[in-house]
Protein backbone atom coordinates (compact mmCIF):
# COMPACT_ATOMS: atom_id res chain seq x y z
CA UNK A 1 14.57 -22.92 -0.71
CA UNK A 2 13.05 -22.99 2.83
CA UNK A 3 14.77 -21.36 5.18
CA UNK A 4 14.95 -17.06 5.13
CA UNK A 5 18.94 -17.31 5.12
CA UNK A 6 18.81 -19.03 1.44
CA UNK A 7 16.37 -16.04 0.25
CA UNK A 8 18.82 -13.68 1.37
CA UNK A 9 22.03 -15.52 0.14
CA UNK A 10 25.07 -13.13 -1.09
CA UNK A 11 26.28 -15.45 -3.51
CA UNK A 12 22.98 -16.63 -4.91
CA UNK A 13 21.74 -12.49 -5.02
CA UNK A 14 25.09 -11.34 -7.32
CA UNK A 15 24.83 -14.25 -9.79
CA UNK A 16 20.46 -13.28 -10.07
CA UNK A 17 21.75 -9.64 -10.59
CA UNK A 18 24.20 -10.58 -12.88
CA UNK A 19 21.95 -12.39 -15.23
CA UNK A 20 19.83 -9.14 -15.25
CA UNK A 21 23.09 -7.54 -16.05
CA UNK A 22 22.88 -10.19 -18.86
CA UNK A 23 19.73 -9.78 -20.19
CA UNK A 24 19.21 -5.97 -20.46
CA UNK A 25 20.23 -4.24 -23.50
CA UNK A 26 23.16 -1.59 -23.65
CA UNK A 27 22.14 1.66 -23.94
CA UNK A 28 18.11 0.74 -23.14
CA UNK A 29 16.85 2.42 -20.06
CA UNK A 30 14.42 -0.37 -18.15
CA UNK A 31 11.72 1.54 -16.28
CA UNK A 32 10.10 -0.98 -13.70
CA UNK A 33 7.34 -0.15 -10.83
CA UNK A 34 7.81 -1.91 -7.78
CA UNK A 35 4.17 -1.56 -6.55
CA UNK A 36 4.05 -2.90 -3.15
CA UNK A 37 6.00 -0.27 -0.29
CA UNK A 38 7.04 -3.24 1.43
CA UNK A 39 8.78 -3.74 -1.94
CA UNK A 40 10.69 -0.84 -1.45
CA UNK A 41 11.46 -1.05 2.14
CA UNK A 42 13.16 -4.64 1.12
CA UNK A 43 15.56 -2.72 -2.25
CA UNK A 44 16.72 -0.55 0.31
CA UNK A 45 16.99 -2.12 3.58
CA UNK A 46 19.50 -5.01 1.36
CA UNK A 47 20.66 -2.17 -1.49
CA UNK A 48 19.14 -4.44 -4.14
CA UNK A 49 19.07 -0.95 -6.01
CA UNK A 50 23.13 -1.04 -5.93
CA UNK A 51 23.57 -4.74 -7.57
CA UNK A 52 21.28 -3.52 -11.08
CA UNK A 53 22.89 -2.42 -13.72
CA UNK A 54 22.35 1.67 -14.20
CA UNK A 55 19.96 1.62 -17.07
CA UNK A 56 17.30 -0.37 -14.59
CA UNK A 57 15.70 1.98 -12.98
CA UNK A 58 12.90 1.12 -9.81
CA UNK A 59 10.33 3.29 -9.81
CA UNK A 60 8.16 3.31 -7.02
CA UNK A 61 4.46 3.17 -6.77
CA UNK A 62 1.07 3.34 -5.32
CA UNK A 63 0.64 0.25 -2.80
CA UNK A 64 1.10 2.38 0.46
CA UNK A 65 -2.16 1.89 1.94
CA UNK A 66 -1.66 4.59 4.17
CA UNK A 67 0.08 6.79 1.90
CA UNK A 68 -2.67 6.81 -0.66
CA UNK A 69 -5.18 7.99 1.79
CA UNK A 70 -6.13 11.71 0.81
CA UNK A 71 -5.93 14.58 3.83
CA UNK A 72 -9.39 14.75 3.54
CA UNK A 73 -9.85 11.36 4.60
CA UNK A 74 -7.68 11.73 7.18
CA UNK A 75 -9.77 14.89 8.53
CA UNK A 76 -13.17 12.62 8.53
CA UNK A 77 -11.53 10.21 10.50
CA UNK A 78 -10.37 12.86 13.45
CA UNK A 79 -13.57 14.53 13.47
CA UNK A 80 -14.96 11.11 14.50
CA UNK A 81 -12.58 10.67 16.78
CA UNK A 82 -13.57 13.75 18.42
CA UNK A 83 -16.81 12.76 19.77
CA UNK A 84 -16.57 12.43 23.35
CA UNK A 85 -18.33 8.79 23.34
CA UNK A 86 -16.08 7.26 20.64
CA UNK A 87 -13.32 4.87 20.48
CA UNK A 88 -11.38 5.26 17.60
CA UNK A 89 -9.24 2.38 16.67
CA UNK A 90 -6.56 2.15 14.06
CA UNK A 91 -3.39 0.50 12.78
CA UNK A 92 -0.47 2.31 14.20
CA UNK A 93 0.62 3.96 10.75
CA UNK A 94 -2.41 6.22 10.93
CA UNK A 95 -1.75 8.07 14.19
CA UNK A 96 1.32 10.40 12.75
CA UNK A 97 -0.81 10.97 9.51
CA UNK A 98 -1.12 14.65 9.11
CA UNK A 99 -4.27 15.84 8.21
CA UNK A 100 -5.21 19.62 7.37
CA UNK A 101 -4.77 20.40 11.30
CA UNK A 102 -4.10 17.60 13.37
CA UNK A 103 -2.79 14.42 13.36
CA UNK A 104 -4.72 11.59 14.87
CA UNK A 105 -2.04 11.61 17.54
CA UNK A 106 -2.37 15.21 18.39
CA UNK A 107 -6.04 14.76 18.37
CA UNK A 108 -5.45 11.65 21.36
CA UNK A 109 -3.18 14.66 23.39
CA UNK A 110 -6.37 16.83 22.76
CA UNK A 111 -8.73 14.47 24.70
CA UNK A 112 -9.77 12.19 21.94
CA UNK A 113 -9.44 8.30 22.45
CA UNK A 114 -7.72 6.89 19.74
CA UNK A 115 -6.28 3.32 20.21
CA UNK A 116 -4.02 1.16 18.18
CA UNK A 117 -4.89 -2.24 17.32
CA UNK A 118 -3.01 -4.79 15.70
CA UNK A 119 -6.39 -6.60 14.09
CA UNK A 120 -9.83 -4.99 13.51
CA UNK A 121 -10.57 -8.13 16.23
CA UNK A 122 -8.89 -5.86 18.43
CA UNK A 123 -11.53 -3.40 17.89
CA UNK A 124 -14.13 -5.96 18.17
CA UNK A 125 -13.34 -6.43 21.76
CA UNK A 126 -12.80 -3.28 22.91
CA UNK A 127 -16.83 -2.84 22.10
CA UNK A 128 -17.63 -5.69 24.19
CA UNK A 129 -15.81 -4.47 26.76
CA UNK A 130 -17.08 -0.78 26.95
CA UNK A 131 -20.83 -1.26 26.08
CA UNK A 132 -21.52 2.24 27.14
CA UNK A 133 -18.95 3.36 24.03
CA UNK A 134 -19.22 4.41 20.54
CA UNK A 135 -16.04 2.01 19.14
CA UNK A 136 -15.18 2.85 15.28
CA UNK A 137 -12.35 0.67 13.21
CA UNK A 138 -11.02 3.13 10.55
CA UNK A 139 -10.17 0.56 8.53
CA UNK A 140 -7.38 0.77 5.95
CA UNK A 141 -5.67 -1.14 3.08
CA UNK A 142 -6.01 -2.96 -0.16
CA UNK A 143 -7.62 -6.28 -0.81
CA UNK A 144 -4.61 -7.58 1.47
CA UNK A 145 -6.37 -6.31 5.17
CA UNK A 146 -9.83 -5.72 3.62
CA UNK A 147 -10.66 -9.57 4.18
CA UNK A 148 -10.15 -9.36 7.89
CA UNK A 149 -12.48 -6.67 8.04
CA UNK A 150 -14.95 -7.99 6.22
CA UNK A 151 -14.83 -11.58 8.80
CA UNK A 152 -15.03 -8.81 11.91
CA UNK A 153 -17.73 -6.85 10.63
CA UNK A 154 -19.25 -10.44 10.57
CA UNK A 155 -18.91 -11.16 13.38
CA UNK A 156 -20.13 -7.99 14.93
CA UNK A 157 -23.15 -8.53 12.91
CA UNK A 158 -24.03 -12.03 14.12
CA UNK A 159 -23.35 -10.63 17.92
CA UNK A 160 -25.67 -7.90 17.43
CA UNK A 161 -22.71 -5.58 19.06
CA UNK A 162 -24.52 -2.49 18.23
CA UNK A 163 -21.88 0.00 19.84
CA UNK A 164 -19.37 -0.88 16.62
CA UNK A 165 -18.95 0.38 13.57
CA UNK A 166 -16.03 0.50 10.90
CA UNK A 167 -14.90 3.78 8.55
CA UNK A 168 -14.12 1.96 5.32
CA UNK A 169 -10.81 2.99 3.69
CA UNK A 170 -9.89 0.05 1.70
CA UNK A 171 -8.66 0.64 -1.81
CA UNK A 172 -8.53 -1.49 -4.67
CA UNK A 173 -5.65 -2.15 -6.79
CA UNK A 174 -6.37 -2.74 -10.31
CA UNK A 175 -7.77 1.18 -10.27
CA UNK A 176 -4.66 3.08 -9.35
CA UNK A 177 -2.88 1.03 -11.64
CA UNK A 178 -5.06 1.38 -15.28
CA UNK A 179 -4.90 5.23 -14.09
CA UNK A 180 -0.70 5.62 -13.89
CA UNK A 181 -0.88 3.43 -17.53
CA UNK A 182 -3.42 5.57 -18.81
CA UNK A 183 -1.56 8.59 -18.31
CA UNK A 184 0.93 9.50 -21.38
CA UNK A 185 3.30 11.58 -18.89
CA UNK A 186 3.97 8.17 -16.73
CA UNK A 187 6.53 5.89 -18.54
CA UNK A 188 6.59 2.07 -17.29
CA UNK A 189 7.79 -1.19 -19.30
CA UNK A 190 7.20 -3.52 -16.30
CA UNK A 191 5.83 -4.23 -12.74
CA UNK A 192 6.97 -6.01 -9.77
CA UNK A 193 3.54 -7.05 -8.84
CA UNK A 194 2.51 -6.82 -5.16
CA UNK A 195 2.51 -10.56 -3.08
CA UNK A 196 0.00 -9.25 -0.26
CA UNK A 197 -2.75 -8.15 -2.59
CA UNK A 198 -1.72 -11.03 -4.88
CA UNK A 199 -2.53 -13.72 -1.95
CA UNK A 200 -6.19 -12.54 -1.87
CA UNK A 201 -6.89 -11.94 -5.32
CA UNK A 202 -4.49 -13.66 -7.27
CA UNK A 203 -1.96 -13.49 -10.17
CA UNK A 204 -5.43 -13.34 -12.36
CA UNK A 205 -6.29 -9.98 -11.56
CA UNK A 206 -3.38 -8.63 -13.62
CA UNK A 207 -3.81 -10.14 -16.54
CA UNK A 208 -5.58 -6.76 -17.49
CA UNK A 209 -1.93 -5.13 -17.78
CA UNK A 210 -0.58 -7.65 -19.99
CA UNK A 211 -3.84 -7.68 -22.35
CA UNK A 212 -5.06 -3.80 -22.14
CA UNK A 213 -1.36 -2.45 -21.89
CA UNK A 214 1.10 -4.51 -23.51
CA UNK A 215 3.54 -4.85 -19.90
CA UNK A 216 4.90 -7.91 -18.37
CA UNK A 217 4.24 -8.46 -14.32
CA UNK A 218 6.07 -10.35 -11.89
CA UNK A 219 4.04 -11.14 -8.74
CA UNK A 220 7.11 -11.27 -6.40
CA UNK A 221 7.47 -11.86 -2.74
CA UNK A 222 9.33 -9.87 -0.13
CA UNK A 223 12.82 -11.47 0.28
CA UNK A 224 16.04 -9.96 -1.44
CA UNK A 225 16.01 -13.34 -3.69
CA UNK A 226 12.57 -12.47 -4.66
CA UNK A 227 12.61 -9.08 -6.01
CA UNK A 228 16.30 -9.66 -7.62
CA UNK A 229 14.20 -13.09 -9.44
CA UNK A 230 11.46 -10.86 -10.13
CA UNK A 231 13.27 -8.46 -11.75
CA UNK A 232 15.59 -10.97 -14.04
CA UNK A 233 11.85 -12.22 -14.98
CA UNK A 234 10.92 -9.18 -16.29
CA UNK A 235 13.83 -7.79 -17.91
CA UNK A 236 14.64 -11.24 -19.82
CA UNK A 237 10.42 -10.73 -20.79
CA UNK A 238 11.30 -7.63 -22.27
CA UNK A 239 14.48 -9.00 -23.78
CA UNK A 240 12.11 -11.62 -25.38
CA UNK A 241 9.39 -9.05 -26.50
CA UNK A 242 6.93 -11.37 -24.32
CA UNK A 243 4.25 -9.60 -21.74
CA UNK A 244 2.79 -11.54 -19.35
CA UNK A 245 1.86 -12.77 -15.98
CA UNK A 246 4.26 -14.51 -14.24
CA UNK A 247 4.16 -15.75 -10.24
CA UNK A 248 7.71 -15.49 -8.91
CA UNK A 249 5.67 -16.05 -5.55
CA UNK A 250 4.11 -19.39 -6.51
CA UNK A 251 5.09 -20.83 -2.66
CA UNK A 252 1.95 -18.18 -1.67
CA UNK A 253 0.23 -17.00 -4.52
CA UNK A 254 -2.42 -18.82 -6.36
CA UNK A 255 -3.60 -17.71 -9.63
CA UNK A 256 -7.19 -17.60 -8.52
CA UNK A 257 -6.72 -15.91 -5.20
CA UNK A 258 -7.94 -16.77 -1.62
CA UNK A 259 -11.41 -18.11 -3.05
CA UNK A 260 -13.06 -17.77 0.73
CA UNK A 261 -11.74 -14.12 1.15
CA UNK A 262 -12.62 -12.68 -1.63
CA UNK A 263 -16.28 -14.15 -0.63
CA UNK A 264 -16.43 -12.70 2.43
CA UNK A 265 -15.26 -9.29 0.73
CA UNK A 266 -18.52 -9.82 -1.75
CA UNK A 267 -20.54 -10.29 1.30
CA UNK A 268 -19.48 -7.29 3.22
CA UNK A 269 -18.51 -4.35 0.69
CA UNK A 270 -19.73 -2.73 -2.10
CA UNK A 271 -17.89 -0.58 -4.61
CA UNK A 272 -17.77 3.26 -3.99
CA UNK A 273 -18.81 5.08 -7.30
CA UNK A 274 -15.53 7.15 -6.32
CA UNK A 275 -12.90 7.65 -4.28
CA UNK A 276 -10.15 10.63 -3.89
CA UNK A 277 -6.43 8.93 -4.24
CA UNK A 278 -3.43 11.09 -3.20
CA UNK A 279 -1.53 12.24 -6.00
CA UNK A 280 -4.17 10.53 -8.06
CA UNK A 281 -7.03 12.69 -7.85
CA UNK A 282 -10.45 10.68 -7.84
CA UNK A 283 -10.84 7.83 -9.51
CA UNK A 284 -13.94 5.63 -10.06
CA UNK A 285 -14.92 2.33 -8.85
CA UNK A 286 -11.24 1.88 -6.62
CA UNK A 287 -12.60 1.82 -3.34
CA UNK A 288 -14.62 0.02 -1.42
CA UNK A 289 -17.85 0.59 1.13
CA UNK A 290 -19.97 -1.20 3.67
CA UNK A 291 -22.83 -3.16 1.51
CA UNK A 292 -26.63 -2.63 2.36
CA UNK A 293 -26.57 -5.41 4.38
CA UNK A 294 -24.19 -4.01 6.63
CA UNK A 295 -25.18 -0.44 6.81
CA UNK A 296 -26.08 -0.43 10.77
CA UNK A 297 -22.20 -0.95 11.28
CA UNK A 298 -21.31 2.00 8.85
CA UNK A 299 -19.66 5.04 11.15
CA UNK A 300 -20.14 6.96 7.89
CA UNK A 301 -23.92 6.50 8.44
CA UNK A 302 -23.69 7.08 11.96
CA UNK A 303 -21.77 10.28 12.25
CA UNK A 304 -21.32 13.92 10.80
CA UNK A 305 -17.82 14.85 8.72
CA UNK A 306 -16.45 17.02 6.47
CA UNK A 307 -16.15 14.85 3.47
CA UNK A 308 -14.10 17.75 2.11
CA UNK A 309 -11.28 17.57 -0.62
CA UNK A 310 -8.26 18.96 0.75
CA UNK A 311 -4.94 19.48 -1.49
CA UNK A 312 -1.54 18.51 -0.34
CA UNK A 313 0.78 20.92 1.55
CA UNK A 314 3.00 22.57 -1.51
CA UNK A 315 6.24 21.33 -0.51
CA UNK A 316 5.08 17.80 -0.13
CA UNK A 317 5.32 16.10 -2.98
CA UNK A 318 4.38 12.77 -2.08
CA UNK A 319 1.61 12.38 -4.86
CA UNK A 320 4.14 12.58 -7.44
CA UNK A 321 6.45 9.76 -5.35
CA UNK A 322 3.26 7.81 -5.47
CA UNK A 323 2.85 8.14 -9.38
CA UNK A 324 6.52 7.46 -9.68
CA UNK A 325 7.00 10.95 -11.29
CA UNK A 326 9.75 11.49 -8.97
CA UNK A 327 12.01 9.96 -6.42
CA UNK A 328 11.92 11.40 -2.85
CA UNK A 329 15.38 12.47 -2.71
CA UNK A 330 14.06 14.92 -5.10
CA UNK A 331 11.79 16.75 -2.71
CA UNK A 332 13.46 20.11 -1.73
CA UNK A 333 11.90 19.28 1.84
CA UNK A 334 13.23 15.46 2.25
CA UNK A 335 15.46 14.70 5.55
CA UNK A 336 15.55 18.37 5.96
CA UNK A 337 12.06 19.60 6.77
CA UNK A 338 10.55 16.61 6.35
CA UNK A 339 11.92 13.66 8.42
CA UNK A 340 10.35 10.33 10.18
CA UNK A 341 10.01 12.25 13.53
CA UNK A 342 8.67 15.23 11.90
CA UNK A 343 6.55 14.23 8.47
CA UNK A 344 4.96 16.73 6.07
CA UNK A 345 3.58 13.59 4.40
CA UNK A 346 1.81 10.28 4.60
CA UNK A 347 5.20 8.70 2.15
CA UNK A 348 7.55 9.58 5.21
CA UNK A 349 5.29 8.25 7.87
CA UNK A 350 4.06 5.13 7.18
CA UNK A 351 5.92 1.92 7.43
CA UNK A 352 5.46 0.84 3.69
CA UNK A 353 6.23 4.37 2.63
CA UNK A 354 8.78 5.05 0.07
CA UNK A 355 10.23 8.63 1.74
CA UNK A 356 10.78 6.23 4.73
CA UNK A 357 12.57 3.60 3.03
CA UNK A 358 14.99 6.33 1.38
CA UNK A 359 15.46 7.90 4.53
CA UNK A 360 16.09 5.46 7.02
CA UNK A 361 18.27 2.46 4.05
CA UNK A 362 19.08 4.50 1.32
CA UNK A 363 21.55 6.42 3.22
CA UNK A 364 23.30 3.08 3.09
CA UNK A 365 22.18 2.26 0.43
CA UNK A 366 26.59 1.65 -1.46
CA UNK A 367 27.60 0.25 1.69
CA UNK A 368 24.58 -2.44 2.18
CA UNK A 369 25.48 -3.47 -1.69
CA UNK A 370 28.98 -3.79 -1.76
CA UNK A 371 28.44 -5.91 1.72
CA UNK A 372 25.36 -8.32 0.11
């Protein structure tokens, strides 16, 4: 297939679903972790949920970049923002972000600067252009955005722009994952492994769940064909008592990864000895920070905050969305307190987030089947 009407073909996404139908065992319930929030946004925006058969259930996991980010995170990067002589630039998802006070966009109404930028380049220019400015990147994401960073920061280096500097947020994903296996009250046979991350560091870097854990992964893209293939993958896996590693997105993915990004990502970062996840707690070695060599273009080097570990509001409960504990419909406070103009949480905020993807599909979720 080439064109994006074939990966979203009615005919062609009832006969994949009912060869899952097919495959699954009566009376078996199929517990499968679509990692990636674009994932999600995709099962509900075309009601792929609606075409499985009842015992295959989607549970939905940790791959919101912005989501993950704890509120004390979110609190360092306002009080940089707050300096009168800083820029702060960030991907649009960040600015409704609560943190323990503010969001970054109440902070902007307050008198900080905060600008949204579509590429850490972005950010990169707005330094050149106001020398006489502090400009910060608060840079988010898994090993998907972290390469793009990493060729900025680069550059910024060579320039010698000495009025730029990046908060590091990226996240790793092999991490978050080993800690939802390793944790008895989290039930998973199989994941629908995440195509962004996937393109940078390949199908490879999951062979850990197959070996370590005994699960099957699908590395699937992001059309309605994909996931629905993905998912008959898995399922006839299971059926087969097989667990492996297997590239549904072999037109992108390569097993080995993007060889030149993750070398620039070598070059730039350095491991964190720890990082705080929401709904995760801390967990070692999952994050990444600016190396030695790049230290002059570290804002966490260059200015003061808190640093502090703040727990989620009570009634939000996206941590446990994030581990897959729980669905969001199942939040007392979802589409009631809690909406897309009004978030409690980072899950009904961000683009990728899976209280967003209920919210504004899974309303429609019957209709959008029976119509596929």
């Amino acid at each position: 297939m080439r064109f994006v009407d074939e990966f979203r073909n009615p005919e062609l996404g009832h006969a994949v679903a009912d060869a899952i139908a097919a495959a699954v065992e009566p009376g078996h319930e199929y517990r499968i972790m679509e990692v990636c929030g674009g994932h999600t946004h995709v099962i509900y925006k075309y009601g792929l949920n609606g075409l499985l058969p009842d015992n295959v259930k989607l549970v939905h996991g940790p791959g919101c970049p912005v989501c993950v980010l704890p509120i004390g995170r979110v609190d360092d990067g306002i009080a940089i923002a707050q300096h009168p002589e800083v820029i702060l630039t960030c991907f649009g998802d960040m600015l409704r972000v609560p943190g323990s006070k503010l969001t970054l966009l109440e902070a902007r109404a307050r008198g900080a600067d905060v600008r949204i930028v579509y590429s850490p380049l972005d950010a990169l220019r707005l330094a050149r252009e106001n020398p006489d400015r502090e400009v910060v990147f608060f840079a988010i994401g898994f090993e998907t955005t972290a390469p793009a960073t990493a060729l900025t920061l680069m550059r910024a280096k060579a320039q010698g722009l000495g009025n730029f500097s990046c908060m590091c947020s990226h996240v790793l994903i092999e991490p978050p994952l080993r800690a939802l296996l390793d944790d008895p009250d989290v039930r998973l046979d199989g994941f629908v492994g995440p195509g962004h991350v996937a393109a940078i560091v390949g199908t490879d870097a999951f062979e850990f769940i197959p070996r370590d854990y005994s699960r099957p992964v699908v590395v699937a893209g992001f059309e309605p064909l994909d996931l629905l293939q993905a998912i008959r993958m898995l399922v006839e896996q299971l059926r087969d008592g097989r667990h492996a590693v297997e590239n549904q997105y072999a037109r992108t993915v390569p097993a080995a990864g993007n060889r030149r990004a993750l070398e620039a990502m070598a070059d730039v970062f350095a491991v964190r000895p720890e990082f705080e996840w929401r709904g995760l707690g801390s967990i070692p070695h999952s994050a990444l920070r600016l190396s030695d060599a790049y230290a002059e273009l570290d804002a966490e080097q260059r200015f003061e905050m808190p640093h502090a570990r703040v727990a989620d509001r009570k009634a939000c409960r996206c941590g446990e969305v994030l581990r897959g504990a729980i669905s969001p419909t199942e939040c007392r406070v979802f589409g009631t307190v809690c909406t897309p103009e009004r978030p409690l949480g980072a899950c009904m905020v961000s683009s990728e987030g899976a209280c967003a993807a209920y919210y504004n599909f899974g309303r429609f979720e019957c209709a959008s089947a029976t119509s596929a």
